[in-house]
C-alpha atoms as a PDB file:
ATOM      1  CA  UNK A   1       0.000   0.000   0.000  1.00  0.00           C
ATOM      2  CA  UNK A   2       1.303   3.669  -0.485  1.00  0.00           C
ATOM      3  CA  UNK A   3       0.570   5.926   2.133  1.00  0.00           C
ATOM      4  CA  UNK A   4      -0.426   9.937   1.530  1.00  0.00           C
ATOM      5  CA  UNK A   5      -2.427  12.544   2.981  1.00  0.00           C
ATOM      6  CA  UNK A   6      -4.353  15.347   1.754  1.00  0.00           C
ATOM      7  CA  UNK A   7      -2.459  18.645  -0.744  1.00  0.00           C
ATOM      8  CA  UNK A   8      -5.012  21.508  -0.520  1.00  0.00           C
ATOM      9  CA  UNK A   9      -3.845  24.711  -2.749  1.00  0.00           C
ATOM     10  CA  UNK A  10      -5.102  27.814  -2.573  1.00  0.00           C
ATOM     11  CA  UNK A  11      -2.789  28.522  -5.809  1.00  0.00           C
ATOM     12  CA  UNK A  12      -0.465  26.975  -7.770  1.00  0.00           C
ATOM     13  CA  UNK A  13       2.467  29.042  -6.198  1.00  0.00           C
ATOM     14  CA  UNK A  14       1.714  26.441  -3.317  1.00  0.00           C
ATOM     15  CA  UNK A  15       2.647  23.722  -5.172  1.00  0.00           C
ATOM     16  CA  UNK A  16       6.499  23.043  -4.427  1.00  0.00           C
ATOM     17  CA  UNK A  17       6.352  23.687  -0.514  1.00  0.00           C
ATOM     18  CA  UNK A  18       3.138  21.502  -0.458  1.00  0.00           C
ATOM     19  CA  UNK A  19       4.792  18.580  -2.287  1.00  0.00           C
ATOM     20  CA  UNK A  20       7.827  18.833  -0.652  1.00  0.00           C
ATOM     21  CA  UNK A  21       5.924  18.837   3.355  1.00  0.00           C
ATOM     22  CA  UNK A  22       4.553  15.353   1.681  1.00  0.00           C
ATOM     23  CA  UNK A  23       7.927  13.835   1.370  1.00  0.00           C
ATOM     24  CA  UNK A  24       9.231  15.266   4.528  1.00  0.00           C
ATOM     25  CA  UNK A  25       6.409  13.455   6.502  1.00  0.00           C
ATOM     26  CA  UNK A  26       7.746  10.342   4.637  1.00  0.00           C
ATOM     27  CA  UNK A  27       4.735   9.661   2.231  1.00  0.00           C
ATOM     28  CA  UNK A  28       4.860   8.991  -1.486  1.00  0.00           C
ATOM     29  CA  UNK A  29       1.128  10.168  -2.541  1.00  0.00           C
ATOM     30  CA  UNK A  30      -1.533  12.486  -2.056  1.00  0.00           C
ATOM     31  CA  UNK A  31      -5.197  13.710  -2.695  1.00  0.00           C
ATOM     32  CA  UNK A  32      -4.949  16.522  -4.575  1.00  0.00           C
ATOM     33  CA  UNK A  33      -7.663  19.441  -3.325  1.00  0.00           C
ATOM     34  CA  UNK A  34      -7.531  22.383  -5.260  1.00  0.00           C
ATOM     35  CA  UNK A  35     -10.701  24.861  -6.034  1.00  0.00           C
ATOM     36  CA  UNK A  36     -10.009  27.842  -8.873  1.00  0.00           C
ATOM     37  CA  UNK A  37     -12.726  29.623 -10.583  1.00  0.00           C
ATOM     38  CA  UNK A  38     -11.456  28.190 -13.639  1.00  0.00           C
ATOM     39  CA  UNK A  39      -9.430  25.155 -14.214  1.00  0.00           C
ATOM     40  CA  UNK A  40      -7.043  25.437 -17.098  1.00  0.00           C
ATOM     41  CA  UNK A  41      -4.765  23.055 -19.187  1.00  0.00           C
ATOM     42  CA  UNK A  42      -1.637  25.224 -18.053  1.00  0.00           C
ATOM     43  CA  UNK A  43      -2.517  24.878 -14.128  1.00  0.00           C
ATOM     44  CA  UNK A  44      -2.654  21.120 -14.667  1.00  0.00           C
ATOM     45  CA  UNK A  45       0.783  21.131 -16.715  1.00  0.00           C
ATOM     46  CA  UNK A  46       2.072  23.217 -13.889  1.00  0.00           C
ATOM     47  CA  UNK A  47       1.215  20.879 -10.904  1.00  0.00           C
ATOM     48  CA  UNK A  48       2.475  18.040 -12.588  1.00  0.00           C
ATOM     49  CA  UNK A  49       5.523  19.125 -13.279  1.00  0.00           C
ATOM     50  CA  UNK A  50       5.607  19.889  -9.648  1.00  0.00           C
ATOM     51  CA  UNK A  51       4.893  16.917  -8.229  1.00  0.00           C
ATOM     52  CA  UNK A  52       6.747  14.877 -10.938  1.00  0.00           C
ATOM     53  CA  UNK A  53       9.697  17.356  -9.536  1.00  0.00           C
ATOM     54  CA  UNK A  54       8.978  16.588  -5.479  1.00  0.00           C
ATOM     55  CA  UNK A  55       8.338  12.598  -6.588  1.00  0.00           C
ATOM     56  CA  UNK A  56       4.674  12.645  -5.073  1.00  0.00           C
ATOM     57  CA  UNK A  57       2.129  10.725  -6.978  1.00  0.00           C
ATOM     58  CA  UNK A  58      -1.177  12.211  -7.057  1.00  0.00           C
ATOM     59  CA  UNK A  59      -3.716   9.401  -6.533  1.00  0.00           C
ATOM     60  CA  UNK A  60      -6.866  11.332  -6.698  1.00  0.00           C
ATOM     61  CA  UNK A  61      -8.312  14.528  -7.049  1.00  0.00           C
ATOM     62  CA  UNK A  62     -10.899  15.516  -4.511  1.00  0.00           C
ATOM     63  CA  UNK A  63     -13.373  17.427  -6.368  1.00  0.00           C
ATOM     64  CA  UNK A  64     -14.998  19.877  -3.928  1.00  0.00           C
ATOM     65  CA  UNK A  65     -17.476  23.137  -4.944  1.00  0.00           C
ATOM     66  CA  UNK A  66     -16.768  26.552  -5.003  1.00  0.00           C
ATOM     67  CA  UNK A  67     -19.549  27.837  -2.632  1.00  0.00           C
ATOM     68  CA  UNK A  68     -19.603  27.501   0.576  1.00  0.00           C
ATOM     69  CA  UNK A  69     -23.309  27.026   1.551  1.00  0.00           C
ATOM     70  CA  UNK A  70     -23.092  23.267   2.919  1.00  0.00           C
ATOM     71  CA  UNK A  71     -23.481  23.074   6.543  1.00  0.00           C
ATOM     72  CA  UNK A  72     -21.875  20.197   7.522  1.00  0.00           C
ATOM     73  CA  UNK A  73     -24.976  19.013   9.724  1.00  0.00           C
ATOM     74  CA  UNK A  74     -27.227  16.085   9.604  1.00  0.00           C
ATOM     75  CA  UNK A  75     -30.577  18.262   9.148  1.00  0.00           C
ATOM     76  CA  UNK A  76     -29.995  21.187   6.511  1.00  0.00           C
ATOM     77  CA  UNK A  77     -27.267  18.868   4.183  1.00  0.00           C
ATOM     78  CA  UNK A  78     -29.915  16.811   3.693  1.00  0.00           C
ATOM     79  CA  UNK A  79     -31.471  19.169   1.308  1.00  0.00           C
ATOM     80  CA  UNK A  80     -28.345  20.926   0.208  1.00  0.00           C
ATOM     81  CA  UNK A  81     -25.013  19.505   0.834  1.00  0.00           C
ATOM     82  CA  UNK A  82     -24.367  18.377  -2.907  1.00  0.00           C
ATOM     83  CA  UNK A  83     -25.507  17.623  -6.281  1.00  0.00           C
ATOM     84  CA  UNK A  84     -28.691  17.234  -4.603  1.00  0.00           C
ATOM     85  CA  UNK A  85     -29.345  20.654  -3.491  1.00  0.00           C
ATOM     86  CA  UNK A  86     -32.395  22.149  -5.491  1.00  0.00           C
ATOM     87  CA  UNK A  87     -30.715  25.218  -5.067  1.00  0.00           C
ATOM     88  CA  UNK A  88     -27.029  24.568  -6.014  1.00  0.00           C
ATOM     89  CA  UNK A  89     -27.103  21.471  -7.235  1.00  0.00           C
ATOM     90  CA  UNK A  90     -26.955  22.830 -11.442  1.00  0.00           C
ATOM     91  CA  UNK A  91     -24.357  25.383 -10.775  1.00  0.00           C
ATOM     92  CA  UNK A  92     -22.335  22.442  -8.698  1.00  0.00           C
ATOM     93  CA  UNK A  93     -22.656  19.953 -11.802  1.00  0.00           C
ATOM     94  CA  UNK A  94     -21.809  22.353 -14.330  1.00  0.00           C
ATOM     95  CA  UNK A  95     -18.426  23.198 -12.045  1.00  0.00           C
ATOM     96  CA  UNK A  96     -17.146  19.368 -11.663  1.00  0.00           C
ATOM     97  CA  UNK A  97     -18.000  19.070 -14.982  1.00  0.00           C
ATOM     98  CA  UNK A  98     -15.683  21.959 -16.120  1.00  0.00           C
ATOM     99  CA  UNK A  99     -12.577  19.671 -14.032  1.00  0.00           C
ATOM    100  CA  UNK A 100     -12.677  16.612 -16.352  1.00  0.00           C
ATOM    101  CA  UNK A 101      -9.986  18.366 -18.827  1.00  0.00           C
ATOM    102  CA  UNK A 102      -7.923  19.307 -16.594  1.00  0.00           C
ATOM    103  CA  UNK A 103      -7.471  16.534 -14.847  1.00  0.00           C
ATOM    104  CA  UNK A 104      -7.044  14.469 -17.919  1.00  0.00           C
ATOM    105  CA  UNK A 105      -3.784  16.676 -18.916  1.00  0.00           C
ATOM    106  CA  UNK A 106      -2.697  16.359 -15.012  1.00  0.00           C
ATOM    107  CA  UNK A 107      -2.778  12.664 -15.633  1.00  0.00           C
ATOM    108  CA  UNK A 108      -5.185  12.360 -12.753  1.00  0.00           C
ATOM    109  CA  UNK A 109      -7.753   9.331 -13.372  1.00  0.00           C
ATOM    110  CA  UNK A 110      -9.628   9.276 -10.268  1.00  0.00           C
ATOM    111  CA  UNK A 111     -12.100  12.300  -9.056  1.00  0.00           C
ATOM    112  CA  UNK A 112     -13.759  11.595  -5.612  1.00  0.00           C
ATOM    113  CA  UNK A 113     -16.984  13.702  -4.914  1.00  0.00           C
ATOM    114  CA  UNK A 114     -19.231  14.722  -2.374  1.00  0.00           C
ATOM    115  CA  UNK A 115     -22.467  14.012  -3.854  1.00  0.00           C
ATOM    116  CA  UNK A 116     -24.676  14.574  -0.994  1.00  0.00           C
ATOM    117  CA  UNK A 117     -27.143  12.647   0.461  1.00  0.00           C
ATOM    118  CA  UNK A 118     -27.953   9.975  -0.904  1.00  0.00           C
ATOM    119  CA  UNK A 119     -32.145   8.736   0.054  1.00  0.00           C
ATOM    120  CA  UNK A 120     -32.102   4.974   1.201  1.00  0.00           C
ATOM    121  CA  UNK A 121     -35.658   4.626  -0.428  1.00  0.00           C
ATOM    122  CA  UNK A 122     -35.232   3.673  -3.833  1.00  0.00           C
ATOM    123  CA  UNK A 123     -38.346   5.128  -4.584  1.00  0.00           C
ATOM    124  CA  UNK A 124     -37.574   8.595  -3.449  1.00  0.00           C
ATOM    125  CA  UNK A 125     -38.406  11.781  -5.916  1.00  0.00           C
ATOM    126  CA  UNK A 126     -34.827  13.266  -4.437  1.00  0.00           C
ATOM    127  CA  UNK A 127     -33.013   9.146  -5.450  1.00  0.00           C
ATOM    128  CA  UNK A 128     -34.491   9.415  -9.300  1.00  0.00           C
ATOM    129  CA  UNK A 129     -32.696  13.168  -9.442  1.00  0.00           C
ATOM    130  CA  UNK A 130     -29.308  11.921  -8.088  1.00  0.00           C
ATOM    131  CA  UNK A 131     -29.116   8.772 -10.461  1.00  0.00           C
ATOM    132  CA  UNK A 132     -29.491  11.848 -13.093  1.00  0.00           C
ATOM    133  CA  UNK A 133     -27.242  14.125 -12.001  1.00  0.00           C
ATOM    134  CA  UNK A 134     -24.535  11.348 -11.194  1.00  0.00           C
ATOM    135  CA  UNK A 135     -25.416   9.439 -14.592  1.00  0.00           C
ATOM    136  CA  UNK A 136     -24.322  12.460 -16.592  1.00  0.00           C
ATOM    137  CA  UNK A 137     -21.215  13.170 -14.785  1.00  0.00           C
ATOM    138  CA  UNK A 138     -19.952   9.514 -14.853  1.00  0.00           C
ATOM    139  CA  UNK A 139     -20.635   9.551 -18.775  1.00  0.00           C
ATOM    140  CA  UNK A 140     -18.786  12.888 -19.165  1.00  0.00           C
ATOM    141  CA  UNK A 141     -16.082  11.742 -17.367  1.00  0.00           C
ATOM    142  CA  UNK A 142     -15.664   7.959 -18.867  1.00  0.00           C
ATOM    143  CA  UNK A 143     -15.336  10.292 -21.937  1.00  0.00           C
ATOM    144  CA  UNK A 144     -12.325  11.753 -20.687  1.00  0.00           C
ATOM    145  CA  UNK A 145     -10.630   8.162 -18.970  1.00  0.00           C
ATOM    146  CA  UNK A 146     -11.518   9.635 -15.738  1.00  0.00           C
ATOM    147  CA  UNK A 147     -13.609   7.589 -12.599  1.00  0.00           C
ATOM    148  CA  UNK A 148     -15.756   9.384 -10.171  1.00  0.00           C
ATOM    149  CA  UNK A 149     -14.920   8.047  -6.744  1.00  0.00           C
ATOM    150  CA  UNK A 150     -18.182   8.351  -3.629  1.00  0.00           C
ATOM    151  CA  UNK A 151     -16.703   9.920  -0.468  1.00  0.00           C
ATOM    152  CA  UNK A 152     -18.667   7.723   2.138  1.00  0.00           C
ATOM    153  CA  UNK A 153     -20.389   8.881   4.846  1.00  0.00           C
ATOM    154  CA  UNK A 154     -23.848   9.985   3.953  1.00  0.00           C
ATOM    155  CA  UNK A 155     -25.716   6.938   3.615  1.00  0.00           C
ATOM    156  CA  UNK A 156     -25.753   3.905   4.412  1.00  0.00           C
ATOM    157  CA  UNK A 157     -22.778   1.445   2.608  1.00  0.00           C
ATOM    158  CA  UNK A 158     -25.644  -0.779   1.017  1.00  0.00           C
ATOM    159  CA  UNK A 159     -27.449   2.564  -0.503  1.00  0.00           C
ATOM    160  CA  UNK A 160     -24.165   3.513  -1.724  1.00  0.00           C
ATOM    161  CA  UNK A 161     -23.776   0.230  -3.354  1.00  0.00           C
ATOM    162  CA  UNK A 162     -27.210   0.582  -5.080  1.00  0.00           C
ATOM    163  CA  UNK A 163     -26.498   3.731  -6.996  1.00  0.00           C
ATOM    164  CA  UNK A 164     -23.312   2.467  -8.127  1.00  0.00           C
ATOM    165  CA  UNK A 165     -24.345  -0.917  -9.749  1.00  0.00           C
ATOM    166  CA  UNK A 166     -27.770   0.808 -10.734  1.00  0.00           C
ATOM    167  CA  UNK A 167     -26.095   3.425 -12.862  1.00  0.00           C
ATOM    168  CA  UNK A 168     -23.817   0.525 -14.142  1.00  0.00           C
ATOM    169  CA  UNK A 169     -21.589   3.389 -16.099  1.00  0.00           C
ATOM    170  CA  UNK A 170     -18.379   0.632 -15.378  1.00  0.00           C
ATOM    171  CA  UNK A 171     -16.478   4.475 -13.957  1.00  0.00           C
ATOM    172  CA  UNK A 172     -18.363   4.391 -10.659  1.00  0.00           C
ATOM    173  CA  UNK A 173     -16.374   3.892  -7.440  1.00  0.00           C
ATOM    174  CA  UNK A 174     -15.768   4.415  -3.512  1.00  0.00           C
ATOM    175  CA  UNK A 175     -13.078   6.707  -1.570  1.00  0.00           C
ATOM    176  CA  UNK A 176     -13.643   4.583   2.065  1.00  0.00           C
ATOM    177  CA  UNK A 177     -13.930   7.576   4.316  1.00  0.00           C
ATOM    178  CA  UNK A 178     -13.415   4.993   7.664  1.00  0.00           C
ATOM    179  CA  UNK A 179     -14.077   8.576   9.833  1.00  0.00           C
ATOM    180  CA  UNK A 180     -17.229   9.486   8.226  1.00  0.00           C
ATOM    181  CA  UNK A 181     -18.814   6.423   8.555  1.00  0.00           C
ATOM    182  CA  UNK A 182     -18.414   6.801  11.891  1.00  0.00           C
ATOM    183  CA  UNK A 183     -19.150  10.522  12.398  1.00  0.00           C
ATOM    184  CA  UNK A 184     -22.553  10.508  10.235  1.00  0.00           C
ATOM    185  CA  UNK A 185     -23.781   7.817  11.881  1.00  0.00           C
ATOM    186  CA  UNK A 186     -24.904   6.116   9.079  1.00  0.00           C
ATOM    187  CA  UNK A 187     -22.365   2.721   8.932  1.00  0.00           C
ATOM    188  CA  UNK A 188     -19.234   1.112  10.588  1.00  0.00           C
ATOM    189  CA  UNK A 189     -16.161   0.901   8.094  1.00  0.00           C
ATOM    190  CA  UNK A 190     -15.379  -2.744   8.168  1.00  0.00           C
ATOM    191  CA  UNK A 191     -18.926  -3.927   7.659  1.00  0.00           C
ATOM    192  CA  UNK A 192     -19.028  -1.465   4.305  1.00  0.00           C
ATOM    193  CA  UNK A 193     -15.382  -2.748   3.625  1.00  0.00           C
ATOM    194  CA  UNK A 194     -17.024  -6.077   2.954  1.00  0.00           C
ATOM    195  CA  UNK A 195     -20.728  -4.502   1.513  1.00  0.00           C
ATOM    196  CA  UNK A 196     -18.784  -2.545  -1.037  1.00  0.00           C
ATOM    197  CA  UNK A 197     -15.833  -4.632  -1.819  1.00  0.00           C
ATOM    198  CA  UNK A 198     -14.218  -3.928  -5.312  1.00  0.00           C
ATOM    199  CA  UNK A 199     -15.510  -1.123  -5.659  1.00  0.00           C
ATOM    200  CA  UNK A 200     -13.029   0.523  -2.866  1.00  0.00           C
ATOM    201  CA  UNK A 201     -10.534   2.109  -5.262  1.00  0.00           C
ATOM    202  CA  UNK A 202      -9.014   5.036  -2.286  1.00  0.00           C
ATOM    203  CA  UNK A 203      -8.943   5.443   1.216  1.00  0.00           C
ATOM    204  CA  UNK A 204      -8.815   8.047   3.772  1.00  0.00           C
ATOM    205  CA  UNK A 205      -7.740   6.758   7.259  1.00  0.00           C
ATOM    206  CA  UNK A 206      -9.146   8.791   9.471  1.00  0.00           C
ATOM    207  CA  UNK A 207     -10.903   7.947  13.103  1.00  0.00           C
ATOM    208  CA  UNK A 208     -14.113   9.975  14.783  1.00  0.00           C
ATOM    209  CA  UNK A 209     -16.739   9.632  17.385  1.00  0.00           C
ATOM    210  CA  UNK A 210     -20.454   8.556  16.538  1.00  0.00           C
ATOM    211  CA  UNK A 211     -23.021  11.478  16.482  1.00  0.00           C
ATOM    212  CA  UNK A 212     -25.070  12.339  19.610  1.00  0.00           C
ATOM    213  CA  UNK A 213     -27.115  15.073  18.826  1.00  0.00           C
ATOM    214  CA  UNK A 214     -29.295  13.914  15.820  1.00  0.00           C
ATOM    215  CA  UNK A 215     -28.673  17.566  13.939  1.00  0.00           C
ATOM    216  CA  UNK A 216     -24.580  16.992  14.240  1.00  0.00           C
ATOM    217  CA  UNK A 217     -22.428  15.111  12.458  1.00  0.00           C
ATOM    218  CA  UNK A 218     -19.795  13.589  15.163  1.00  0.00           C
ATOM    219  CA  UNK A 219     -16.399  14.521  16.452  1.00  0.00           C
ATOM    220  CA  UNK A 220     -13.151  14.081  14.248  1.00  0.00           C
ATOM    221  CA  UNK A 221     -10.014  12.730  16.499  1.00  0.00           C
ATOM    222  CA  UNK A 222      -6.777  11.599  16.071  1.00  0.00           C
ATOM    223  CA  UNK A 223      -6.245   7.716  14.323  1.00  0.00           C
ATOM    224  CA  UNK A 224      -6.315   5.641  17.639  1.00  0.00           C
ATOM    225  CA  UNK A 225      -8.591   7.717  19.631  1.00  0.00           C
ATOM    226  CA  UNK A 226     -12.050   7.229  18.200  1.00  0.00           C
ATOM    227  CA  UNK A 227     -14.449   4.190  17.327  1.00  0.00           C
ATOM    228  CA  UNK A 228     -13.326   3.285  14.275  1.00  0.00           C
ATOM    229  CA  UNK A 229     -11.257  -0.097  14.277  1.00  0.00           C
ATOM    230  CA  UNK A 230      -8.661  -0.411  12.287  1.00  0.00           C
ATOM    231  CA  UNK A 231      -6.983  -3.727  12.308  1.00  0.00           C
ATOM    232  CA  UNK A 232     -10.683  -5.110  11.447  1.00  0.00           C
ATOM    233  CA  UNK A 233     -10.797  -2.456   8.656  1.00  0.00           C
ATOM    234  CA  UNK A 234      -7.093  -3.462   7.083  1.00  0.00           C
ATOM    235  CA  UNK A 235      -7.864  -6.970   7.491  1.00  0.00           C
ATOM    236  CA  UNK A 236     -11.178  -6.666   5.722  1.00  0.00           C
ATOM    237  CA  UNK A 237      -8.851  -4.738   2.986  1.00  0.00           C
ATOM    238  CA  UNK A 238      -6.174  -7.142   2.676  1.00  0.00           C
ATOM    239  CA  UNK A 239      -9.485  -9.527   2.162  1.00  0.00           C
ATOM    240  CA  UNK A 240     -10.661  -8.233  -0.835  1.00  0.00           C
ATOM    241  CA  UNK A 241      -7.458  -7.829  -2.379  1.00  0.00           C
ATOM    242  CA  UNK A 242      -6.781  -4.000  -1.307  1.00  0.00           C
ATOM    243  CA  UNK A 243      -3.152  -2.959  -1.989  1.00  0.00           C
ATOM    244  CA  UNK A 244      -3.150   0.985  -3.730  1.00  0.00           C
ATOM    245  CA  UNK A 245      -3.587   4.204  -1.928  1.00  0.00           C
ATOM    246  CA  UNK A 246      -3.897   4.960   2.445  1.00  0.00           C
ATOM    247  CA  UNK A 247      -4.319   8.517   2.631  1.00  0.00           C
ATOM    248  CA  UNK A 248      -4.125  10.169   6.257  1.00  0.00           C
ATOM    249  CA  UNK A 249      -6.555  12.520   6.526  1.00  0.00           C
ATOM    250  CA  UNK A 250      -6.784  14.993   9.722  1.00  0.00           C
ATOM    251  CA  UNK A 251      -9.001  17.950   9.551  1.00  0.00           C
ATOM    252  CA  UNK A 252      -6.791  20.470  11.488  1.00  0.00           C
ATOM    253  CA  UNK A 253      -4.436  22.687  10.423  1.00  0.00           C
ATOM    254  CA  UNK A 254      -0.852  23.514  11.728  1.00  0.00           C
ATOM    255  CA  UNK A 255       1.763  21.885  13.530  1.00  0.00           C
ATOM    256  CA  UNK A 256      -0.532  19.433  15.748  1.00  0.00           C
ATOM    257  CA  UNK A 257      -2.126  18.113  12.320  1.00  0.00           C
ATOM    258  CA  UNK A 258       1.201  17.367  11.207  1.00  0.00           C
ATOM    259  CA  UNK A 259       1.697  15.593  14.426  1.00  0.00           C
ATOM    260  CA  UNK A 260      -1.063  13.806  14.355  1.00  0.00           C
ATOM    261  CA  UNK A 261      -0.439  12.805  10.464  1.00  0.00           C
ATOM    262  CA  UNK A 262       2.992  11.218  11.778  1.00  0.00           C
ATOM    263  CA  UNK A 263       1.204   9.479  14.508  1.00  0.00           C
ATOM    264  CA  UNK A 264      -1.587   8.041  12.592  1.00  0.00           C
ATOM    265  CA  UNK A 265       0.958   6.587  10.218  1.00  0.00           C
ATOM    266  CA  UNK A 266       2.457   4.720  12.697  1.00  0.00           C
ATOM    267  CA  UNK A 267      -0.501   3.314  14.023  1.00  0.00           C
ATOM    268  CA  UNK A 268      -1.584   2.292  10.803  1.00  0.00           C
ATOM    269  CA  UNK A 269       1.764   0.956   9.991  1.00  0.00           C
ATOM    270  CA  UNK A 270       2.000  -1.234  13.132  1.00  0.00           C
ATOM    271  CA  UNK A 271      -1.522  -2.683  12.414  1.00  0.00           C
ATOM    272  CA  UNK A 272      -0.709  -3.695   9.195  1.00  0.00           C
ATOM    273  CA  UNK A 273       2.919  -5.535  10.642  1.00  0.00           C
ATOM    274  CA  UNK A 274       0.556  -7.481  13.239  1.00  0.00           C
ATOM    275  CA  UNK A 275      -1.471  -8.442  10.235  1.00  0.00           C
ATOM    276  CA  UNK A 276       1.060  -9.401   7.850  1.00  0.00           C
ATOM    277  CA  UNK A 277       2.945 -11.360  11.003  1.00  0.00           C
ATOM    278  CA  UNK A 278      -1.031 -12.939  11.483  1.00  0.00           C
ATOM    279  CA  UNK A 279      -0.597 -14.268   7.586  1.00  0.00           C
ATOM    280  CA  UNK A 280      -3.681 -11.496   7.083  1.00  0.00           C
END
């Protein structure tokens, strides 16, 4: 497995020092996050070269949207956290469509997205307008090489699984948020390890606390400190044949995420000695 972590620019200025900070903690890849107005062919020349430069592959591109009217809750998102927002959900569409190019000359096959929520009743008005909205994305991008990758965490792993094989677009695949599915309340990561299987094609590693108050997502902690278990995740992994991208994930800033980055990847390193020592 290679092990990464999130690279969020602001501009492309940021691309050396960025790259570089990945190498320094010891890591060979990273999730791209990047957010311009516009996304042109000589940015994505640009941060290539970069990271060709630093030797950090980027494994994915984490597609986010330009506004900044989700709330991060479990009431309000429901309505209006991605493609699914009656609202925002056109002028979201029309800006991850306007990525696919660029990412194809950054040499970047993999685009993870927050869709939103995702109904568990098939039947749903609000289902029938994602499995639109995602159909013509996935099509777009198959025409430009490119696979759309779920960030997990809201909805179940099993509803998850239903849009994916219903749409059937053969592009359609998971980043296995193990946090998240803790923190939304909505799954535990080694059960949807084994509900959604192959289609598990990035990871981040990242631990949190179950909600309590039914309007608030949970708590984010440190790897180690929160209810998601990892040696059951890894060995589910190693189960289904798992072997690409681990990408630490901590959603704090400054010197104590970088401490925490360094801690989590020992954690998750020792795990994954006790399980190859296990035959696992």
């Amino acid at each position: 497995m290679k092990f990464g972590t999130l690279v969020r620019l602001k501009s492309t200025d940021e691309c050396v020092e960025a790259f570089n900070k990945v190498k320094k903690l010891g890591l060979e890849s990273c999730q791209l996050v990047y957010k311009p107005e516009n996304y042109t062919i000589e940015d994505a020349k640009f941060i290539k070269d970069a990271a060709e430069k630093c030797d950090v592959e980027i494994s994915a591109f984490f597609a986010g949207f330009r506004d900044n009217y989700t709330a991060w809750d479990l009431k309000y998102d429901f309505r209006n956290a991605g493609l699914n927002s009656a609202a925002f959900g056109a002028e979201r569409l029309k800006y991850l469509l306007g990525i696919l190019p660029f990412l194809q000359e950054l040499g970047v096959l993999d685009m993870i997205v927050h869709a939103g929520f995702v109904p568990n009743d098939p039947f749903a008005p609000e289902y029938a307008e994602m499995l639109c909205r995602v159909k013509l994305l996935a099509g777009r991008a198959k025409q430009h090489g490119i696979n759309i990758l779920f960030e997990t965490g809201g909805e179940s792993p099993i509803t998850l699984l239903r849009l994916i094989t219903e749409l059937n677009t053969g592009n359609l695949f998971v980043n296995l948020d193990t946090g998240n599915l803790i923190m939304y309340g909505y799954g535990n990561p080694r059960d949807a390890v084994y509900t959604l299987g192959k289609y598990v094609r990035n990871m981040h590693a990242k631990d949190g606390l179950p909600p309590t108050d039914p309007y608030k997502i949970g708590k984010e902690v440190p790897i180690g400190e929160g209810f998601v278990d990892f040696e059951r995740v890894f060995a589910g992994l190693n189960a289904i044949g798992y072997d690409r991208f681990v990408t630490i994930e901590r959603e704090i800033s400054g010197e104590k995420q970088t401490e925490d980055i360094e801690k989590g990847i020992k954690y998750i390193k020792n795990i994954l000695e006790n399980l190859k020592g296990k035959g696992e």
